[in-house]
PDB file of N, CA and C in Angstrom:
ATOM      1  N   UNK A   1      42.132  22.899 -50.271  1.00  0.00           N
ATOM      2  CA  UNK A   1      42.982  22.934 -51.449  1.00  0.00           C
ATOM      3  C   UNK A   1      42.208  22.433 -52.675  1.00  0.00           C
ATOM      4  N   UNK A   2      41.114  21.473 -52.363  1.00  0.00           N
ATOM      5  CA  UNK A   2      40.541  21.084 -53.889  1.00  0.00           C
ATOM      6  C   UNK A   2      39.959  21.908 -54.150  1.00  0.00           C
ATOM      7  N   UNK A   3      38.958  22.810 -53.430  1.00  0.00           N
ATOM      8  CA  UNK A   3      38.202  23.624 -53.942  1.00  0.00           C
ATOM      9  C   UNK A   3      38.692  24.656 -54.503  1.00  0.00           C
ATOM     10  N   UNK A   4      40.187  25.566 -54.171  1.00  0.00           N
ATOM     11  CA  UNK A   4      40.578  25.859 -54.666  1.00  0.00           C
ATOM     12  C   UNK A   4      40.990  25.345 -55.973  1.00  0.00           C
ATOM     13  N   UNK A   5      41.695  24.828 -56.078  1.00  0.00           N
ATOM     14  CA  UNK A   5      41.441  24.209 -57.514  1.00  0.00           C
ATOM     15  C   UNK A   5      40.781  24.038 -58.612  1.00  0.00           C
ATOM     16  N   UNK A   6      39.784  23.603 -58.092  1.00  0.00           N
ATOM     17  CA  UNK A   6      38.669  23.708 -58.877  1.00  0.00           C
ATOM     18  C   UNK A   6      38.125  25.204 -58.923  1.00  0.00           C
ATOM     19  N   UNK A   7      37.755  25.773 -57.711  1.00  0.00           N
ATOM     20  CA  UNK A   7      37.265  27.164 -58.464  1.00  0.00           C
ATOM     21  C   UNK A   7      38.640  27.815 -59.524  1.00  0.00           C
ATOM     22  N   UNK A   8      39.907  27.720 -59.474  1.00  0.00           N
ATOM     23  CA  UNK A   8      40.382  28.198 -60.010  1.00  0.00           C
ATOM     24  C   UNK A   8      40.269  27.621 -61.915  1.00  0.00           C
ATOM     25  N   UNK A   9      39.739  26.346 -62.091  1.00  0.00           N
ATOM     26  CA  UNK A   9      40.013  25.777 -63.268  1.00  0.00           C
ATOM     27  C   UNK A   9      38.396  26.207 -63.197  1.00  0.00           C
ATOM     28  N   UNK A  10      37.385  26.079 -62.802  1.00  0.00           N
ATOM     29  CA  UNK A  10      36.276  26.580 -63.487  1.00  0.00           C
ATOM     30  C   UNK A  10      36.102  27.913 -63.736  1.00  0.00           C
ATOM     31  N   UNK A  11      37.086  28.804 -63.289  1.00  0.00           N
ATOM     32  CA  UNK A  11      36.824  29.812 -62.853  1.00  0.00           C
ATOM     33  C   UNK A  11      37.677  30.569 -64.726  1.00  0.00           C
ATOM     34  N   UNK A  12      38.794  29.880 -64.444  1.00  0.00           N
ATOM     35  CA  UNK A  12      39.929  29.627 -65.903  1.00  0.00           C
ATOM     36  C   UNK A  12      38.693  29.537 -67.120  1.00  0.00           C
ATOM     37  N   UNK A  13      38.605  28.056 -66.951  1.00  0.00           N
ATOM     38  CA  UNK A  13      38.094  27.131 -68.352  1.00  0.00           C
ATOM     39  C   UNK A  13      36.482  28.061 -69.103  1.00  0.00           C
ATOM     40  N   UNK A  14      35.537  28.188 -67.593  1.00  0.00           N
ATOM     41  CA  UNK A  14      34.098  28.948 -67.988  1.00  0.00           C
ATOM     42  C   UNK A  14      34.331  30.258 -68.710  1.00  0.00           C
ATOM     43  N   UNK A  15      35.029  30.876 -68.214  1.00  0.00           N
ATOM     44  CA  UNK A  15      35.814  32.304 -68.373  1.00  0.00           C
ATOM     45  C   UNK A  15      35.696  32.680 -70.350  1.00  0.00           C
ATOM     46  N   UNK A  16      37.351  31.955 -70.160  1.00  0.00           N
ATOM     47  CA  UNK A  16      37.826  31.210 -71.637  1.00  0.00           C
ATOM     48  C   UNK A  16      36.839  30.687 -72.716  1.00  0.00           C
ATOM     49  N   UNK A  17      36.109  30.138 -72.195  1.00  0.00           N
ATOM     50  CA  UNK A  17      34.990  29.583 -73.714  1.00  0.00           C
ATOM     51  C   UNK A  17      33.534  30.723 -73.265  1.00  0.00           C
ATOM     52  N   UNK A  18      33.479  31.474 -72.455  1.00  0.00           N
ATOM     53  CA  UNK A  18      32.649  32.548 -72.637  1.00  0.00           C
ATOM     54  C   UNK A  18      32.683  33.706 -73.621  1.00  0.00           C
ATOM     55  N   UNK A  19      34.236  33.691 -73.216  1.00  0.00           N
ATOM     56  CA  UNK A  19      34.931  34.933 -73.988  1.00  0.00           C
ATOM     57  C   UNK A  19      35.421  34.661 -75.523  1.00  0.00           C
ATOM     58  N   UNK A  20      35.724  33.026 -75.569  1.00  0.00           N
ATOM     59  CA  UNK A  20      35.824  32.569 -77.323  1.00  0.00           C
ATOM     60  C   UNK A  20      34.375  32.972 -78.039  1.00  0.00           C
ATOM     61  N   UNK A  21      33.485  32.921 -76.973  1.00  0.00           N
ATOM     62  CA  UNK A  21      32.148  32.662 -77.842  1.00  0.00           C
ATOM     63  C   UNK A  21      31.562  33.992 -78.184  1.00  0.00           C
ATOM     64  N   UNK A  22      32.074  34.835 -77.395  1.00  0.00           N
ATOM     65  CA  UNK A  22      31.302  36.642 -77.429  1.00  0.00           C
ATOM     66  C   UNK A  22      31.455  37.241 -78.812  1.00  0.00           C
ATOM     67  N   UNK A  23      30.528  37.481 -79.619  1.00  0.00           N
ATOM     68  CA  UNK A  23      31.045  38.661 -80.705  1.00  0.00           C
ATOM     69  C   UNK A  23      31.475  39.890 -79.953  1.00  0.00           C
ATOM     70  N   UNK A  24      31.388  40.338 -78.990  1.00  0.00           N
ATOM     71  CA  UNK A  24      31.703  41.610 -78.707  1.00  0.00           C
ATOM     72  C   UNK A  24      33.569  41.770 -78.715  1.00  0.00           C
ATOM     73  N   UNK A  25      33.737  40.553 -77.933  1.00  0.00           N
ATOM     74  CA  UNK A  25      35.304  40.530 -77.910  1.00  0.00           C
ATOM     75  C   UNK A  25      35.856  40.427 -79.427  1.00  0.00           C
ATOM     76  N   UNK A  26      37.340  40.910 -79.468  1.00  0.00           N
ATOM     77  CA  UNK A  26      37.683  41.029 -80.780  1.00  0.00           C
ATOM     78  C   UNK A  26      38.357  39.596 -81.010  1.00  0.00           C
ATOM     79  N   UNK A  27      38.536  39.057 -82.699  1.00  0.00           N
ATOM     80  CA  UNK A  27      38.949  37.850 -82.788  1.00  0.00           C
ATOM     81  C   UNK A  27      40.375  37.167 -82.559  1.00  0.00           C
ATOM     82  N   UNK A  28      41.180  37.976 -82.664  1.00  0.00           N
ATOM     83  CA  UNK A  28      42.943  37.580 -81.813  1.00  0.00           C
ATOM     84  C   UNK A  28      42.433  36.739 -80.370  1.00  0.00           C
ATOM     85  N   UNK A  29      41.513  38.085 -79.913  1.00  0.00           N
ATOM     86  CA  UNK A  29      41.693  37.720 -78.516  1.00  0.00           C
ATOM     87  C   UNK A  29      40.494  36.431 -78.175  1.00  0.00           C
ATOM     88  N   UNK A  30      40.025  36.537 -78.834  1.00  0.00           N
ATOM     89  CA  UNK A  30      38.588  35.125 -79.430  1.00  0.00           C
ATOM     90  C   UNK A  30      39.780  33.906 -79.033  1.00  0.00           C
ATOM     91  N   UNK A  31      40.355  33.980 -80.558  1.00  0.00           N
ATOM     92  CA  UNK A  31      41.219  32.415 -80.814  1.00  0.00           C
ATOM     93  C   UNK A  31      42.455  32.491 -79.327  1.00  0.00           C
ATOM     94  N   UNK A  32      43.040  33.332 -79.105  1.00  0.00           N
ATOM     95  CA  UNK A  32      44.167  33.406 -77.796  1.00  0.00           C
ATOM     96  C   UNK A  32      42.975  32.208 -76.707  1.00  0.00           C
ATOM     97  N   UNK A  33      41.991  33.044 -76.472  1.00  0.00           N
ATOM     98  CA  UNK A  33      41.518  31.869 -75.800  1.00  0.00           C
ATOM     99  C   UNK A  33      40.867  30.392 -75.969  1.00  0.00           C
ATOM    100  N   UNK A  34      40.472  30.217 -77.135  1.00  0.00           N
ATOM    101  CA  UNK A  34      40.756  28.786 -77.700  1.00  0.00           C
ATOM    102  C   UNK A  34      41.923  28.126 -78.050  1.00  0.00           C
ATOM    103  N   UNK A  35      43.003  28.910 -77.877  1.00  0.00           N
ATOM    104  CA  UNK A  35      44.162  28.056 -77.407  1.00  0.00           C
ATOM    105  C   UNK A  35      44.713  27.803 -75.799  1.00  0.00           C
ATOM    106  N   UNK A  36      44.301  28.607 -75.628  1.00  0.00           N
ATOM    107  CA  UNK A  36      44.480  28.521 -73.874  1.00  0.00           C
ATOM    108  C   UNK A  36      43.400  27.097 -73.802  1.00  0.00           C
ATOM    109  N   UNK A  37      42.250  26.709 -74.047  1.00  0.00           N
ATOM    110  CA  UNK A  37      41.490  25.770 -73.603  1.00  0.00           C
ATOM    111  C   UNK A  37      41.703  24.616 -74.665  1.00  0.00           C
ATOM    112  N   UNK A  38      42.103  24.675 -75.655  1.00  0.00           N
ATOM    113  CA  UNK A  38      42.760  23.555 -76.125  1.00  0.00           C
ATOM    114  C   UNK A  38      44.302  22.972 -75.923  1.00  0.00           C
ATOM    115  N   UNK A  39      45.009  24.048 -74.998  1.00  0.00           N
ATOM    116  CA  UNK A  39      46.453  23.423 -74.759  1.00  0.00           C
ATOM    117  C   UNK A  39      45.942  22.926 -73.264  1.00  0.00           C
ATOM    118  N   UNK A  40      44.852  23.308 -72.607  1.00  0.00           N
ATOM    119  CA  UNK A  40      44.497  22.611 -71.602  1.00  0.00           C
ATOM    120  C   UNK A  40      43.632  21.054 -71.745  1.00  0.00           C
ATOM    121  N   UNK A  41      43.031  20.840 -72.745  1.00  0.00           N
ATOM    122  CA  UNK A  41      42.654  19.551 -73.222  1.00  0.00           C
ATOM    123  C   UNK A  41      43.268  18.977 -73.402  1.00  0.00           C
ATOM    124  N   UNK A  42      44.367  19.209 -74.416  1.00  0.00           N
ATOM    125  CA  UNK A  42      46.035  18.214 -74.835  1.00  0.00           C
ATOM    126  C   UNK A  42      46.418  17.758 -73.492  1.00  0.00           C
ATOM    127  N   UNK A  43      46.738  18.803 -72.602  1.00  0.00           N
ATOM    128  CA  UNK A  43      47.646  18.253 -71.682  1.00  0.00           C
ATOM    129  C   UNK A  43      46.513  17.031 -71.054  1.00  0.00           C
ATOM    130  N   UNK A  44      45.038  17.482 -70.739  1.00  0.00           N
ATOM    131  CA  UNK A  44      44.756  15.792 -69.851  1.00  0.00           C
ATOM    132  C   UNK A  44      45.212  15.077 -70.483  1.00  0.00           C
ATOM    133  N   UNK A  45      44.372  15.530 -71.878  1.00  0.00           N
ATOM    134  CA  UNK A  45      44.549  13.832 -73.030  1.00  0.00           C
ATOM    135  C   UNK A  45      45.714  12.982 -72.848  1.00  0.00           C
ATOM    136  N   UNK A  46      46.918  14.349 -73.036  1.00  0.00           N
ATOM    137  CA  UNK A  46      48.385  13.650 -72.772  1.00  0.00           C
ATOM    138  C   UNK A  46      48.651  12.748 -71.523  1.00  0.00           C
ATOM    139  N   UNK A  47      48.308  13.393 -70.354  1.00  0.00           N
ATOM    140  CA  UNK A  47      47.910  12.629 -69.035  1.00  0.00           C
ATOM    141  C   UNK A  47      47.423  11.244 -69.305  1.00  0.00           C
ATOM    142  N   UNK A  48      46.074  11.244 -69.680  1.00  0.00           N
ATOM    143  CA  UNK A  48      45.692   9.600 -70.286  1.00  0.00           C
ATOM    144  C   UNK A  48      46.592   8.993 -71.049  1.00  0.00           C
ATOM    145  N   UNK A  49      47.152   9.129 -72.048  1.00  0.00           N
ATOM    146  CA  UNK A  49      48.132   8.159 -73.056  1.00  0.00           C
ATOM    147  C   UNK A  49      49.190   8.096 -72.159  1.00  0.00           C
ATOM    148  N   UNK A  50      49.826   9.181 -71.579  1.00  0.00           N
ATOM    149  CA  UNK A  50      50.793   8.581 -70.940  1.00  0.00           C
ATOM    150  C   UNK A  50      50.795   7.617 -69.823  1.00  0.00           C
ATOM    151  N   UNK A  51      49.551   7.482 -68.307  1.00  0.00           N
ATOM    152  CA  UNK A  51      49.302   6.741 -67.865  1.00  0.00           C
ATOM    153  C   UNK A  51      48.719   5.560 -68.606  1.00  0.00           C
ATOM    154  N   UNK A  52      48.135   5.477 -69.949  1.00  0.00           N
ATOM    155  CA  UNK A  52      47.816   4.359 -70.407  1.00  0.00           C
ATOM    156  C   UNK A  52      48.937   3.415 -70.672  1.00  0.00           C
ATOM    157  N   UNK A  53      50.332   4.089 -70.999  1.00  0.00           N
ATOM    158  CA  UNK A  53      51.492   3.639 -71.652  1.00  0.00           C
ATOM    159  C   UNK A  53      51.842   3.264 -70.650  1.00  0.00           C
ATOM    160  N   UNK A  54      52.328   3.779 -68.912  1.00  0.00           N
ATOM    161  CA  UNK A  54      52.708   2.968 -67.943  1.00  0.00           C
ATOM    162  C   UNK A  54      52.295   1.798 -67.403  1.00  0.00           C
ATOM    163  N   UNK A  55      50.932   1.911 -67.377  1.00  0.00           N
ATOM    164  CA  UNK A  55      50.316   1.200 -66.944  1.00  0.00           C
ATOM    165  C   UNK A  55      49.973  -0.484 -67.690  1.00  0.00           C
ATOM    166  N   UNK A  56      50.354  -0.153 -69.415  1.00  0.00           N
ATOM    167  CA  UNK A  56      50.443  -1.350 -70.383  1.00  0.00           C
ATOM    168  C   UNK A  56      51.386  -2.344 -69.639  1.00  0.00           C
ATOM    169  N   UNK A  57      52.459  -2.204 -68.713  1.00  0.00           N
ATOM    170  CA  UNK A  57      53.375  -2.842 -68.487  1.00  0.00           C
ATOM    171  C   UNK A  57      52.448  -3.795 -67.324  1.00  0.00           C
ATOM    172  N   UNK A  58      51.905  -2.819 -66.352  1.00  0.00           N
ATOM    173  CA  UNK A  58      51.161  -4.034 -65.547  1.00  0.00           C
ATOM    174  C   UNK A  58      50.136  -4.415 -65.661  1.00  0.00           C
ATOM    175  N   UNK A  59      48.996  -3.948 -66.182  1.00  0.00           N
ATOM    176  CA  UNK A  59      47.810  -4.465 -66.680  1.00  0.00           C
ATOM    177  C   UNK A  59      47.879  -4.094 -67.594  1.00  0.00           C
ATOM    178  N   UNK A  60      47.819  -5.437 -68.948  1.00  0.00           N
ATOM    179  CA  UNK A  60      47.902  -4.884 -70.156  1.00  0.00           C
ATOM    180  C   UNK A  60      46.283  -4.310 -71.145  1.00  0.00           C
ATOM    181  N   UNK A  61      45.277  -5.192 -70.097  1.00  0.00           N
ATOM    182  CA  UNK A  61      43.971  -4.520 -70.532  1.00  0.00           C
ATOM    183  C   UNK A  61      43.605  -3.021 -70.138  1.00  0.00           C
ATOM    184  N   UNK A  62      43.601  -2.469 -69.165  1.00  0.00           N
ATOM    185  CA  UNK A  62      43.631  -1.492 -68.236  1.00  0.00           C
ATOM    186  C   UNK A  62      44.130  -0.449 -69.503  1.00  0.00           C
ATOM    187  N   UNK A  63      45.515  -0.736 -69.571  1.00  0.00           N
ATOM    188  CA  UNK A  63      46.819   0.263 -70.418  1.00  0.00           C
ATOM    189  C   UNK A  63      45.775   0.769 -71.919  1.00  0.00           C
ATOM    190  N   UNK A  64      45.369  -0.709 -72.449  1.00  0.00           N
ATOM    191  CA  UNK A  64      44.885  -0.841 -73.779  1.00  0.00           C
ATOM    192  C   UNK A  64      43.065   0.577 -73.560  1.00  0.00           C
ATOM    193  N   UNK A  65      42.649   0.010 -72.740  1.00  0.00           N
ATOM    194  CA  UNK A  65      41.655   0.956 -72.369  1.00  0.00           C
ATOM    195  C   UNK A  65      41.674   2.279 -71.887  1.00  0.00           C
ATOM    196  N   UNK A  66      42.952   3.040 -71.445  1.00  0.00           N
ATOM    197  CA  UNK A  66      43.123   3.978 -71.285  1.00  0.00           C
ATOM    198  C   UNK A  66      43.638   4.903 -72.671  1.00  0.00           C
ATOM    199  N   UNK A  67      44.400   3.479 -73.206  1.00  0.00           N
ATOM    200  CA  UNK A  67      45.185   4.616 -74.621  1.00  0.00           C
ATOM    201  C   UNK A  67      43.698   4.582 -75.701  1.00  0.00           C
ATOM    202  N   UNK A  68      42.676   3.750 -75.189  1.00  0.00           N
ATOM    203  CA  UNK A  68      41.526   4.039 -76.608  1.00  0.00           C
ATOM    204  C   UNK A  68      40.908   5.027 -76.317  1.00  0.00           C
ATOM    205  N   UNK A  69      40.587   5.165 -74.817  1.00  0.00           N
ATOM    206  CA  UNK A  69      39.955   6.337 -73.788  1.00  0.00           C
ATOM    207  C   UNK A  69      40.539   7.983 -74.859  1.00  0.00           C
ATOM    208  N   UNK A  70      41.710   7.727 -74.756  1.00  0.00           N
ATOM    209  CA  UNK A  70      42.830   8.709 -74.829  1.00  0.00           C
ATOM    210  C   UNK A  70      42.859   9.028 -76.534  1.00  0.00           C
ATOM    211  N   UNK A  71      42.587   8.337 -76.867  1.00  0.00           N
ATOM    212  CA  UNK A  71      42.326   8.673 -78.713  1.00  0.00           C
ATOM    213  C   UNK A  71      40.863   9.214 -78.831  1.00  0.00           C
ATOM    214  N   UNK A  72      40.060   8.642 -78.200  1.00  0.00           N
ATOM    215  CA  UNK A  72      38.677   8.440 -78.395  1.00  0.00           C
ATOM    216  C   UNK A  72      38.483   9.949 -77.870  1.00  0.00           C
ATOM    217  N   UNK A  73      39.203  10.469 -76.887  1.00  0.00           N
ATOM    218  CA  UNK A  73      38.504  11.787 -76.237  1.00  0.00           C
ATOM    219  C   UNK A  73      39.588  13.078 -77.536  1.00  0.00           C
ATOM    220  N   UNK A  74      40.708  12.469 -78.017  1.00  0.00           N
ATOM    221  CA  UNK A  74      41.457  13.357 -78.802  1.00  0.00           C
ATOM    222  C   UNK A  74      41.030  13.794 -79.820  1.00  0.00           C
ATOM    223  N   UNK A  75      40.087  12.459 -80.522  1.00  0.00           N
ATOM    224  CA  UNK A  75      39.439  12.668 -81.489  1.00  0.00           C
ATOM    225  C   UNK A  75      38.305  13.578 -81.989  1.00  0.00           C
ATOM    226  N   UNK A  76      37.529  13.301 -80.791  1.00  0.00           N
ATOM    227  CA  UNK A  76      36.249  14.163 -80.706  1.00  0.00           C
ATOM    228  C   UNK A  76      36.790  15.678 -80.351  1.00  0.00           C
ATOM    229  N   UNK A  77      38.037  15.780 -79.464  1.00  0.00           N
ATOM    230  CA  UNK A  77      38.069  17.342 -79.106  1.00  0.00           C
ATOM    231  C   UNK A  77      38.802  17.670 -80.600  1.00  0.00           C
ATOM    232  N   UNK A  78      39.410  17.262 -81.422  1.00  0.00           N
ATOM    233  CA  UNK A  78      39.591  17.900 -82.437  1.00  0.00           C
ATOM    234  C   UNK A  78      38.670  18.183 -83.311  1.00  0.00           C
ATOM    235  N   UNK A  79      37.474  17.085 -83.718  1.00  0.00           N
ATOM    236  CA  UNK A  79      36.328  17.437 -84.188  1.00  0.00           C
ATOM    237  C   UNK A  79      35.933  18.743 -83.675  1.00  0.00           C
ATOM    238  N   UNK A  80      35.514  19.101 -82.416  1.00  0.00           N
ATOM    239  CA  UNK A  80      34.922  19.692 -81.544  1.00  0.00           C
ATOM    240  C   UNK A  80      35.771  21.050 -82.001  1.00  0.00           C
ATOM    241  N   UNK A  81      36.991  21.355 -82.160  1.00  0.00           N
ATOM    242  CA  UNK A  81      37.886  22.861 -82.104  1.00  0.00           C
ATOM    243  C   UNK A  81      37.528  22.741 -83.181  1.00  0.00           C
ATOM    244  N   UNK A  82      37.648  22.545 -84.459  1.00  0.00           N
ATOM    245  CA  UNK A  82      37.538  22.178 -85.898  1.00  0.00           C
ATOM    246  C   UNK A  82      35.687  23.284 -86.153  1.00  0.00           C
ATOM    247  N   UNK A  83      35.194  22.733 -85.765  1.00  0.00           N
ATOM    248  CA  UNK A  83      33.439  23.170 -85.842  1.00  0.00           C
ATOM    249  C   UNK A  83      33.814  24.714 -84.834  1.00  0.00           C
ATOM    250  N   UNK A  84      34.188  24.699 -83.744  1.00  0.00           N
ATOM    251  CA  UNK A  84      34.476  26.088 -83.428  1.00  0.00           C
ATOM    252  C   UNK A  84      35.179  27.445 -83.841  1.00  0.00           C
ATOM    253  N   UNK A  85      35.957  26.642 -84.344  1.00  0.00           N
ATOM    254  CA  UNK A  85      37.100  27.410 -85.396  1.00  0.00           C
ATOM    255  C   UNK A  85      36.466  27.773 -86.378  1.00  0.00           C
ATOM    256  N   UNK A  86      35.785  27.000 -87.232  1.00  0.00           N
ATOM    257  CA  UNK A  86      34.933  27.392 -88.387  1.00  0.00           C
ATOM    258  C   UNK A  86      34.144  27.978 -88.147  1.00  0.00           C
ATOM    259  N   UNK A  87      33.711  27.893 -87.246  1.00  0.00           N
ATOM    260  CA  UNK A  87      32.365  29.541 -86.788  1.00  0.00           C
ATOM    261  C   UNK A  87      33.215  31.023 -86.495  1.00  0.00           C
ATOM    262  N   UNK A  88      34.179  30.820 -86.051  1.00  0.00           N
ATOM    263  CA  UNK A  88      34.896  32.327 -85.819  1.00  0.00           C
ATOM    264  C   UNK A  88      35.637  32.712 -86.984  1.00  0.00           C
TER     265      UNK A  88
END
């Protein structure tokens, strides 16, 4: 079952930023898939803040380090779409 998984998300994610990056493909279908791989980034990120937020209750260092984790990786992937976006 993991490997499934995983081939299926590498199989997804490699796919997706191959096909954002091709001039050959046309640009609708460019950006369609830079949203497909940025609503898949949100959701970990979201994953982290929200386990950071449960977890504030029992370890409050732990919590604090997951929600900076969780900004810190939000931040850069918006940088990161921002510079991609501007190339297409």
């Amino acid at each position: 079952m993991k490997y499934l998984v995983e081939f299926l998300l590498e199989l997804v994610l490699e796919g997706s930023i191959e096909v954002s990056k091709s001039p050959k493909i046309r640009k609708p279908i460019r950006r369609l898939f830079l949203i497909i791989i940025a609503l898949f980034f949100l959701f970990t990120i979201g994953i982290i803040l929200f386990t950071g937020i449960l977890v504030i209750k029992e370890n409050q260092i732990l919590g604090f380090l997951l929600l900076l984790l969780g900004f810190l990786i939000l931040t850069l992937s918006i940088i990161k779409f921002k510079e991609m976006w501007k190339k297409k």
